[in-house]
N, C-alpha and C. Protein backbone atom coordinates (compact mmCIF):
# COMPACT_ATOMS: atom_id res chain seq x y z
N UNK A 1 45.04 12.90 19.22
CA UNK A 1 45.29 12.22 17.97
C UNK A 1 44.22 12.59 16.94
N UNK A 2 43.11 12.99 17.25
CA UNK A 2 41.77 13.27 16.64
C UNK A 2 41.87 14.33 16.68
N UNK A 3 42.43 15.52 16.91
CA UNK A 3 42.77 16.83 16.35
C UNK A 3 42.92 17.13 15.34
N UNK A 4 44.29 16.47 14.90
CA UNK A 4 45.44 17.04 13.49
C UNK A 4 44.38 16.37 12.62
N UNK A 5 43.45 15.35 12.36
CA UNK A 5 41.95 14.92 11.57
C UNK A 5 41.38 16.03 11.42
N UNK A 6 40.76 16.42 12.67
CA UNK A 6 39.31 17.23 12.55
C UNK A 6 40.44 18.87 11.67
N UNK A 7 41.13 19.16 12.41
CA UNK A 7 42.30 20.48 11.64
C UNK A 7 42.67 19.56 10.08
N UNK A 8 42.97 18.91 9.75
CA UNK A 8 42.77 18.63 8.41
C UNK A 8 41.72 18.61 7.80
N UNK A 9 40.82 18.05 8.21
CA UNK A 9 38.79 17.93 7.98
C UNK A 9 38.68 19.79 7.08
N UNK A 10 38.99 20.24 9.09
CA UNK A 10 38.55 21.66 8.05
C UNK A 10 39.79 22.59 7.15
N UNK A 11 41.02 22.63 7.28
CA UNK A 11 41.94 23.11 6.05
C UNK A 11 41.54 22.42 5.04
N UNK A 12 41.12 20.90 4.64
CA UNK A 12 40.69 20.68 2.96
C UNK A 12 38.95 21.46 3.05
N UNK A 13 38.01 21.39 3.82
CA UNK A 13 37.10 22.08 3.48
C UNK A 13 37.32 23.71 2.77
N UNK A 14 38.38 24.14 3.91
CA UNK A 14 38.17 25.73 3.33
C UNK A 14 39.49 25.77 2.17
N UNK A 15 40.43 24.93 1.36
CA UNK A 15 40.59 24.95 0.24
C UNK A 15 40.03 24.64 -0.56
N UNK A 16 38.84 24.10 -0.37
CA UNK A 16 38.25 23.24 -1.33
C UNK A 16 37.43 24.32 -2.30
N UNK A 17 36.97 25.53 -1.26
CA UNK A 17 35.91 26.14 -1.46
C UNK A 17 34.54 26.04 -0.69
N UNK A 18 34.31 27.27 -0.41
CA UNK A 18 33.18 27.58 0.58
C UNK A 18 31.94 26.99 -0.49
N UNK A 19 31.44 27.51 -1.58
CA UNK A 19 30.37 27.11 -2.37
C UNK A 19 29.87 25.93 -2.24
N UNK A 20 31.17 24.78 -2.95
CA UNK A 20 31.38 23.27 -3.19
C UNK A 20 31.43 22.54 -1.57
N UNK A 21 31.36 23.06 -0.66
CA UNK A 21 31.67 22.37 0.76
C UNK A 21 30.57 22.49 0.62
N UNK A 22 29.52 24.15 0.87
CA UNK A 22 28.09 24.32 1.12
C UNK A 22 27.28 22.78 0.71
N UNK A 23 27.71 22.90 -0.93
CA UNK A 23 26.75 22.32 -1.39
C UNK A 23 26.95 21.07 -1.64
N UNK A 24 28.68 20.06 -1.28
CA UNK A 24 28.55 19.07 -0.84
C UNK A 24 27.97 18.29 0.30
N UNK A 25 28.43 19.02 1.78
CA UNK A 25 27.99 18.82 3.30
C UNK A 25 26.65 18.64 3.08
N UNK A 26 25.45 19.01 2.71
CA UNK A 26 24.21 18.77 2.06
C UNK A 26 24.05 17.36 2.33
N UNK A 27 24.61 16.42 1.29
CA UNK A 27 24.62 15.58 1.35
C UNK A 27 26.01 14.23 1.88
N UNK A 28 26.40 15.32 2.91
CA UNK A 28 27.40 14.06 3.58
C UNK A 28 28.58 13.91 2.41
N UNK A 29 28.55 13.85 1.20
CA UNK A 29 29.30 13.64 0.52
C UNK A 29 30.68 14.37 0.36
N UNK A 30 31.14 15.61 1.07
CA UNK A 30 32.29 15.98 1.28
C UNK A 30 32.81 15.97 2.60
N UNK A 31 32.08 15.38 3.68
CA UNK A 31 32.75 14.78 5.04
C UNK A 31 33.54 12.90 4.54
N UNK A 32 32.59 12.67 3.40
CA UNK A 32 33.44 11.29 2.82
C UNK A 32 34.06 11.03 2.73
N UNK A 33 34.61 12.49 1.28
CA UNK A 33 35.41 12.38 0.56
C UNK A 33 36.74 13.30 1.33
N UNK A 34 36.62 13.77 2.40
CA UNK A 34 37.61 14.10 3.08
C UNK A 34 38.35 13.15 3.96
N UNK A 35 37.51 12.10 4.83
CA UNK A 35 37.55 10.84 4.91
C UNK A 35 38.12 9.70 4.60
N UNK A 36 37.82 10.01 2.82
CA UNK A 36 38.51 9.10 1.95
C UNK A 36 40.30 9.76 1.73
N UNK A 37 39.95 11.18 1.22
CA UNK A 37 41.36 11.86 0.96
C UNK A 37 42.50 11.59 2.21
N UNK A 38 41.94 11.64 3.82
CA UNK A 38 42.88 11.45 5.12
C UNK A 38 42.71 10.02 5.23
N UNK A 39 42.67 9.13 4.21
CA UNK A 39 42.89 7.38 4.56
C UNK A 39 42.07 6.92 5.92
N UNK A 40 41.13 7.70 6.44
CA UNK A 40 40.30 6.90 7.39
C UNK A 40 39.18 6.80 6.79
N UNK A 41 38.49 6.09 5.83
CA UNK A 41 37.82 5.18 5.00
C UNK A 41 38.39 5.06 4.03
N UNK A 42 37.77 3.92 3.46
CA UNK A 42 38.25 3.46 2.36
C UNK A 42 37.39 2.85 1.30
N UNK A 43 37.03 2.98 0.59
CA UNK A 43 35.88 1.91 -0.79
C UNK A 43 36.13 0.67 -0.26
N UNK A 44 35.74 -0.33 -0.39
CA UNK A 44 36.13 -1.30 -0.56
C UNK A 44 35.81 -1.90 -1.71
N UNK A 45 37.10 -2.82 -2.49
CA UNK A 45 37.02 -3.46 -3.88
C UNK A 45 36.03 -3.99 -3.85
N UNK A 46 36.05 -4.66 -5.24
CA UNK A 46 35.13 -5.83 -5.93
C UNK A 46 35.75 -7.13 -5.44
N UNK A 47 34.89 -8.09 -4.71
CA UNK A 47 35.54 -9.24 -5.03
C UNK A 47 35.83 -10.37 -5.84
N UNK A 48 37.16 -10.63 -6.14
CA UNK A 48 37.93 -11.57 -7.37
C UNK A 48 36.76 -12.17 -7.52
N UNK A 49 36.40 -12.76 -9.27
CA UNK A 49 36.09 -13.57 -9.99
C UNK A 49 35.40 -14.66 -9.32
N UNK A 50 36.16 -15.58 -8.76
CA UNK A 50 36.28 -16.98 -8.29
C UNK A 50 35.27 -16.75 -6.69
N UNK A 51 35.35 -15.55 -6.10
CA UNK A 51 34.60 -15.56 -5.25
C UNK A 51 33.66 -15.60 -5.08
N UNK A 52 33.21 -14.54 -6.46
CA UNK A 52 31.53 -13.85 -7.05
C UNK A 52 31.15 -15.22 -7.26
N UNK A 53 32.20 -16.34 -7.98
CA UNK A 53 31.43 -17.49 -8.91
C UNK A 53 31.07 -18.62 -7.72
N UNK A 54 31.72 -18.26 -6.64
CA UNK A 54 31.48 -19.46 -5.44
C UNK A 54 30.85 -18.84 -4.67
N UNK A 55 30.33 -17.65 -4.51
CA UNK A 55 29.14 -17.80 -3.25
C UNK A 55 28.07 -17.84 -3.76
N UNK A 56 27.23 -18.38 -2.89
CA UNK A 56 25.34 -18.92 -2.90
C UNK A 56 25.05 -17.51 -3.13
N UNK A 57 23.75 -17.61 -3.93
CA UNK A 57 22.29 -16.75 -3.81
C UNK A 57 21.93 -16.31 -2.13
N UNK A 58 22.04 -14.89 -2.29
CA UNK A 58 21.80 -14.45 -1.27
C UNK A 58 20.55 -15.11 -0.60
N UNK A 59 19.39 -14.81 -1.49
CA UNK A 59 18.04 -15.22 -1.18
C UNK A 59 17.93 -17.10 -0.76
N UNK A 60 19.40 -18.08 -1.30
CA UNK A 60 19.27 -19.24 -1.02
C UNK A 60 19.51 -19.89 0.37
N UNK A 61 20.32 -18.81 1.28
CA UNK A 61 20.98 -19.26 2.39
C UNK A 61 19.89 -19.50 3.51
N UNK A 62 19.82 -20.26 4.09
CA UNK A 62 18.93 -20.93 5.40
C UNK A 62 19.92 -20.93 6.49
N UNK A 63 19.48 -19.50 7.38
CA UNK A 63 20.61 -19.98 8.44
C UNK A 63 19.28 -20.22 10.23
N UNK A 64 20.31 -20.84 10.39
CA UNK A 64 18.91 -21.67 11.81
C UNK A 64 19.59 -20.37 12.90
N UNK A 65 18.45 -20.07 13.68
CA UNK A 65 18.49 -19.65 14.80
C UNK A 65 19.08 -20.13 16.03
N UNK A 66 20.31 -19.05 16.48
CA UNK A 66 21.10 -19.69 17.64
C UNK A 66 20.16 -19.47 18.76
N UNK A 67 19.28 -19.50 18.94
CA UNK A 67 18.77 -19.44 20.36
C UNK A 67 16.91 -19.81 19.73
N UNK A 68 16.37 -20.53 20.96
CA UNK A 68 14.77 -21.23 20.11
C UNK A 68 13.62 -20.00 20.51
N UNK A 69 12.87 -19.65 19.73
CA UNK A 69 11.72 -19.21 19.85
C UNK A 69 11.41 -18.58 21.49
N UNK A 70 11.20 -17.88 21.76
CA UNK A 70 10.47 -17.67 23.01
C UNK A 70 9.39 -18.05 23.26
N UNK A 71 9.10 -19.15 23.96
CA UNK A 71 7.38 -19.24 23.72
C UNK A 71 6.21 -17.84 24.13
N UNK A 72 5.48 -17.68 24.44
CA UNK A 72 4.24 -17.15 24.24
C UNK A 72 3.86 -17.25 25.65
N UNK A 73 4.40 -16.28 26.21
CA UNK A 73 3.46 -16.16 28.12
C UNK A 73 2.42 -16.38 28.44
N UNK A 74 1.86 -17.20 29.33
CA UNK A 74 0.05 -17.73 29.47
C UNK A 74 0.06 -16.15 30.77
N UNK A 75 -0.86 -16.62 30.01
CA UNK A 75 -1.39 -15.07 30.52
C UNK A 75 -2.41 -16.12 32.07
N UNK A 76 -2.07 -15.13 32.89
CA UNK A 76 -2.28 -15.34 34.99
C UNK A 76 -3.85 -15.34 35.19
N UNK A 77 -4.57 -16.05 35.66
CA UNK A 77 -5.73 -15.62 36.07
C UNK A 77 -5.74 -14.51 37.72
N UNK A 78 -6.70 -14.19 37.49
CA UNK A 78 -6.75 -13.29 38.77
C UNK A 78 -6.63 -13.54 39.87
N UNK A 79 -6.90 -14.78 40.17
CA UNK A 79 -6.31 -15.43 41.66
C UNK A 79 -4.59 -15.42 41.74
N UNK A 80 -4.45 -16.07 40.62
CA UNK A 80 -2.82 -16.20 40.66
C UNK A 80 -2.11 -15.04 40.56
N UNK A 81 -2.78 -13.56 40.09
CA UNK A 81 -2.24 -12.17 40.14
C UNK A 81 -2.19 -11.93 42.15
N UNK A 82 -3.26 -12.31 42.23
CA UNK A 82 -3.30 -12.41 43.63
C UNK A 82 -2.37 -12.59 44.57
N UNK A 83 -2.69 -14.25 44.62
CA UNK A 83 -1.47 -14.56 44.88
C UNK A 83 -0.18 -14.05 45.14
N UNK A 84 0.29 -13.86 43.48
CA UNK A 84 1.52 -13.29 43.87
C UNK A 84 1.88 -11.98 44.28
N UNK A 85 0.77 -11.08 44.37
CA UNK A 85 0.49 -10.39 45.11
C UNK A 85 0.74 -10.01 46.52
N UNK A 86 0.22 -11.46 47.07
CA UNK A 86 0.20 -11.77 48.44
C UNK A 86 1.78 -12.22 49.33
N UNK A 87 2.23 -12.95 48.06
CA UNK A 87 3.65 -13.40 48.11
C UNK A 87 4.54 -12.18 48.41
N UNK A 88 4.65 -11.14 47.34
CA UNK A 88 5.38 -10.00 47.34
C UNK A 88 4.68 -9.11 48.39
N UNK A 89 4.09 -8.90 49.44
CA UNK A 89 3.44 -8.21 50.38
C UNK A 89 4.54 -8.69 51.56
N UNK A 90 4.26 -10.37 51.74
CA UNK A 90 5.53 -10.70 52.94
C UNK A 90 6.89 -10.78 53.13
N UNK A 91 7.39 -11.36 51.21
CA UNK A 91 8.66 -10.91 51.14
C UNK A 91 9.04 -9.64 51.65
N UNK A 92 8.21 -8.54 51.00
CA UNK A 92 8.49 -7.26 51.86
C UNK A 92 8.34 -7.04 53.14
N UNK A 93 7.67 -7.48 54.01
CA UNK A 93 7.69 -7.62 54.94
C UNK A 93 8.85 -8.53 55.98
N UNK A 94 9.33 -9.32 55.26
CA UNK A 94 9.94 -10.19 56.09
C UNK A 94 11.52 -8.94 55.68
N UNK A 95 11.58 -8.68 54.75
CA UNK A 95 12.83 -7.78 54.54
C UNK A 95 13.01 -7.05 55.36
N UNK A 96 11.67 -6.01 55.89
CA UNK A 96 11.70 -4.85 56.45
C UNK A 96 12.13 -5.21 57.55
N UNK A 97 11.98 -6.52 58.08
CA UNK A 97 12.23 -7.23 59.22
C UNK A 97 13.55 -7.49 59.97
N UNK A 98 14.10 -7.58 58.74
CA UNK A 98 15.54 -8.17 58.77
C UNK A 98 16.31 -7.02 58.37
N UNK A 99 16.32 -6.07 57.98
CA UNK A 99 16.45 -4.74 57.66
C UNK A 99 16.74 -3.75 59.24
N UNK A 100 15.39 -4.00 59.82
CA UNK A 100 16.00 -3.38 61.15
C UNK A 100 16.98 -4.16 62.37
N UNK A 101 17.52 -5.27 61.84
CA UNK A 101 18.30 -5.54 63.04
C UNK A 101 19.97 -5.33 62.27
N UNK A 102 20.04 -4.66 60.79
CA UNK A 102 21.46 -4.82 60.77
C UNK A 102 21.65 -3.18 60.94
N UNK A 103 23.18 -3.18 61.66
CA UNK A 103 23.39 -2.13 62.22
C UNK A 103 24.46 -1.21 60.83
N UNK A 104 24.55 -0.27 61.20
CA UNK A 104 24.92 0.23 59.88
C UNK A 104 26.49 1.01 60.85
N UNK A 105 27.65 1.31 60.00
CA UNK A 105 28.70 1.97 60.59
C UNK A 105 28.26 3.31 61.27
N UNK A 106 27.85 3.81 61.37
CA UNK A 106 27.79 5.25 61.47
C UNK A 106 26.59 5.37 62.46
N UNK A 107 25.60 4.41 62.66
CA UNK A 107 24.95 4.11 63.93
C UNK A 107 25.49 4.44 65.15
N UNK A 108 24.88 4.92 66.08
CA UNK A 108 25.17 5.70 67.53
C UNK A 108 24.82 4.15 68.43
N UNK A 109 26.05 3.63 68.97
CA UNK A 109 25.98 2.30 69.96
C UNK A 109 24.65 2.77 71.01
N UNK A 110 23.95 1.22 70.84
CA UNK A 110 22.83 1.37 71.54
C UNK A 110 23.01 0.77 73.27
């Protein structure tokens, strides 16, 4: 479906002119406007009157945060690095533990 695009993309480039492509593509501005010409973008309008006159000042809006602050991690003293240190030494250990009694498919019956 993204073919007969990109084959249109480039038949309006090379009618357009090699020069004017050169020296549009530069700045993006004739991948746009090719873009714009094959209806996959579009400008979008101005909005009506009544809209401009009813929305707030950008700079006035206060919007609250959906989720609170993260607090600020207390930083571990060195015992408690320890510690958990010590913790994660037996977990591993107790794994390795439990690790060798499960038998796996492809294991040779003991």
């Amino acid at each position: 479906m993204l073919a007969p695009a990109f084959f249109s993309l480039a038949l309006l480039g090379a009618l357009s002119g090699g020069a004017r492509a050169q020296e549009a593509s530069s700045g993006g501005e004739f991948v746009g406007q090719a873009f714009e010409t094959l209806h996959l973008r579009e400008t979008p309008r101005e909005p009506a009157d009544f809209v401009q006159s009813t929305r707030p000042a950008p700079g006035s809006l206060d919007y609250q945060p959906l989720a609170p602050k993260p607090e600020k991690a207390k930083k571990k003293t060195a015992a408690e690095l320890d510690a958990l240190g010590a913790d994660l030494a037996q977990a591993r250990e107790r794994n390795q533990r439990a690790a060798r009694n499960i038998k796996s498919l492809d294991a040779p019956a003991r």
